[in-house]
Protein backbone atom coordinates (compact mmCIF):
# COMPACT_ATOMS: atom_id res chain seq x y z
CA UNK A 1 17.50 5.87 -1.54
CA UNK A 2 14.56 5.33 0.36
CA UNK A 3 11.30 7.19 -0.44
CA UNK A 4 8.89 8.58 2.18
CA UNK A 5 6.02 6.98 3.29
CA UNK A 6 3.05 9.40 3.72
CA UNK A 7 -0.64 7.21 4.21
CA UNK A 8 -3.77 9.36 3.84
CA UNK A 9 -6.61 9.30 6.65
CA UNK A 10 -8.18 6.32 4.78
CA UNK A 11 -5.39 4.05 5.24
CA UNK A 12 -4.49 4.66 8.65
CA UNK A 13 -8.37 3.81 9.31
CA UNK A 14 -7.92 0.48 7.51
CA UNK A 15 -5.08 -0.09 8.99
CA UNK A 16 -6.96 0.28 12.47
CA UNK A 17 -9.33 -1.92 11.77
CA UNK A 18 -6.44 -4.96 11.01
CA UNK A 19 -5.75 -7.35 13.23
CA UNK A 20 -2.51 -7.34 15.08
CA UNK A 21 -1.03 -10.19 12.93
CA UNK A 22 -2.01 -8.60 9.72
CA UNK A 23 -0.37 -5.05 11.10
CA UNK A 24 2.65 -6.91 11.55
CA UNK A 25 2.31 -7.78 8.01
CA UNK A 26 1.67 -5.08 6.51
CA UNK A 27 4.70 -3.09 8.74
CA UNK A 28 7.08 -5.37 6.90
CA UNK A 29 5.30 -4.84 3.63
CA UNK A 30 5.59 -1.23 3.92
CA UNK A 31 9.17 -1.28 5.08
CA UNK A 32 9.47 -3.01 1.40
CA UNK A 33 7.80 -0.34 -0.24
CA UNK A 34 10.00 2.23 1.01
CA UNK A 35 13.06 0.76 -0.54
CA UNK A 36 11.79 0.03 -3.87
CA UNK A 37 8.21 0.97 -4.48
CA UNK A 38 8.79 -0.12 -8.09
CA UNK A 39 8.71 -3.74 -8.00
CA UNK A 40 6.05 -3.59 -7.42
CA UNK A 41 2.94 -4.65 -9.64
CA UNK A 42 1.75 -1.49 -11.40
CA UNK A 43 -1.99 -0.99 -11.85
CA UNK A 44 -3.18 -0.90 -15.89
CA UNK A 45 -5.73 2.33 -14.97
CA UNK A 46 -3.69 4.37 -12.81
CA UNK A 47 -0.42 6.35 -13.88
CA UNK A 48 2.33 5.85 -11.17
CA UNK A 49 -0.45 3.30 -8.84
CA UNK A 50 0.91 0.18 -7.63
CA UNK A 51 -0.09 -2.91 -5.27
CA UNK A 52 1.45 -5.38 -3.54
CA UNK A 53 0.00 -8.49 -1.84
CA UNK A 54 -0.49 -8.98 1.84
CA UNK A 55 -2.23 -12.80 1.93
CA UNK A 56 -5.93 -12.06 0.83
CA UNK A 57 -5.16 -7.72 1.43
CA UNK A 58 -4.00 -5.54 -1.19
CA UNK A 59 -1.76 -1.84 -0.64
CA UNK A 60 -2.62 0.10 -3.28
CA UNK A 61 -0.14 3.26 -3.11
CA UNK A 62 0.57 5.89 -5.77
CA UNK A 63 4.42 7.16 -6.45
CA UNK A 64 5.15 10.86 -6.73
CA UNK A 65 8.80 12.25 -6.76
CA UNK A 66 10.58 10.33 -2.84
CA UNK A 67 6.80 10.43 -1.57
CA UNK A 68 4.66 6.77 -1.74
CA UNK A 69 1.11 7.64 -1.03
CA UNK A 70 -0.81 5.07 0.82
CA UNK A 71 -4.25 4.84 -0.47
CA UNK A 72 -5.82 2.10 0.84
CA UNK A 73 -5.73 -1.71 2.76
CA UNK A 74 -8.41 -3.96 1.68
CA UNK A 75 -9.41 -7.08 0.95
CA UNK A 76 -8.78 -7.99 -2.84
CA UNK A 77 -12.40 -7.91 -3.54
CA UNK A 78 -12.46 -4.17 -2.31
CA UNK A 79 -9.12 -3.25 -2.83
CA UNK A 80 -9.72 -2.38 -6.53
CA UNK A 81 -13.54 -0.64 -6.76
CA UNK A 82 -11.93 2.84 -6.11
């Protein structure tokens, strides 16, 4: 069952700012994440928060009920601090 993907204003403003190789990247990542948010590597601090690697970028995305909340694209550095 595939869950729906719903990205706040932050991410699609990240997202933006990507270059068109990384988009590309992170389109397949996301397709991913639809299917089975799960694998994903869960965060230690955050109930239901996951991430998943996009070369040096990290999505960080929250699971509620079929919904995956897209919190944020960064760099690993910055991906984390919020």
């Amino acid at each position: 069952m595939p869950y729906v993907l719903r990205p706040t204003d932050d991410f699609l403003k990240q997202v933006r700012k990507l270059d068109n190789t990384m988009k590309e990247l992170v389109d397949k990542k996301l397709e991913r994440i639809k299917q089975a948010p799960a694998l994903s590597k869960p965060l230690e601090h955050g109930s239901n928060t996951y991430t998943e690697r996009v070369k040096n970028f990290r999505i960080v995305f929250k699971v509620s009920g079929n919904d995956v909340i897209l919190l944020r694209v960064k760099k690993r550095k910055e991906a984390y601090l919020q």
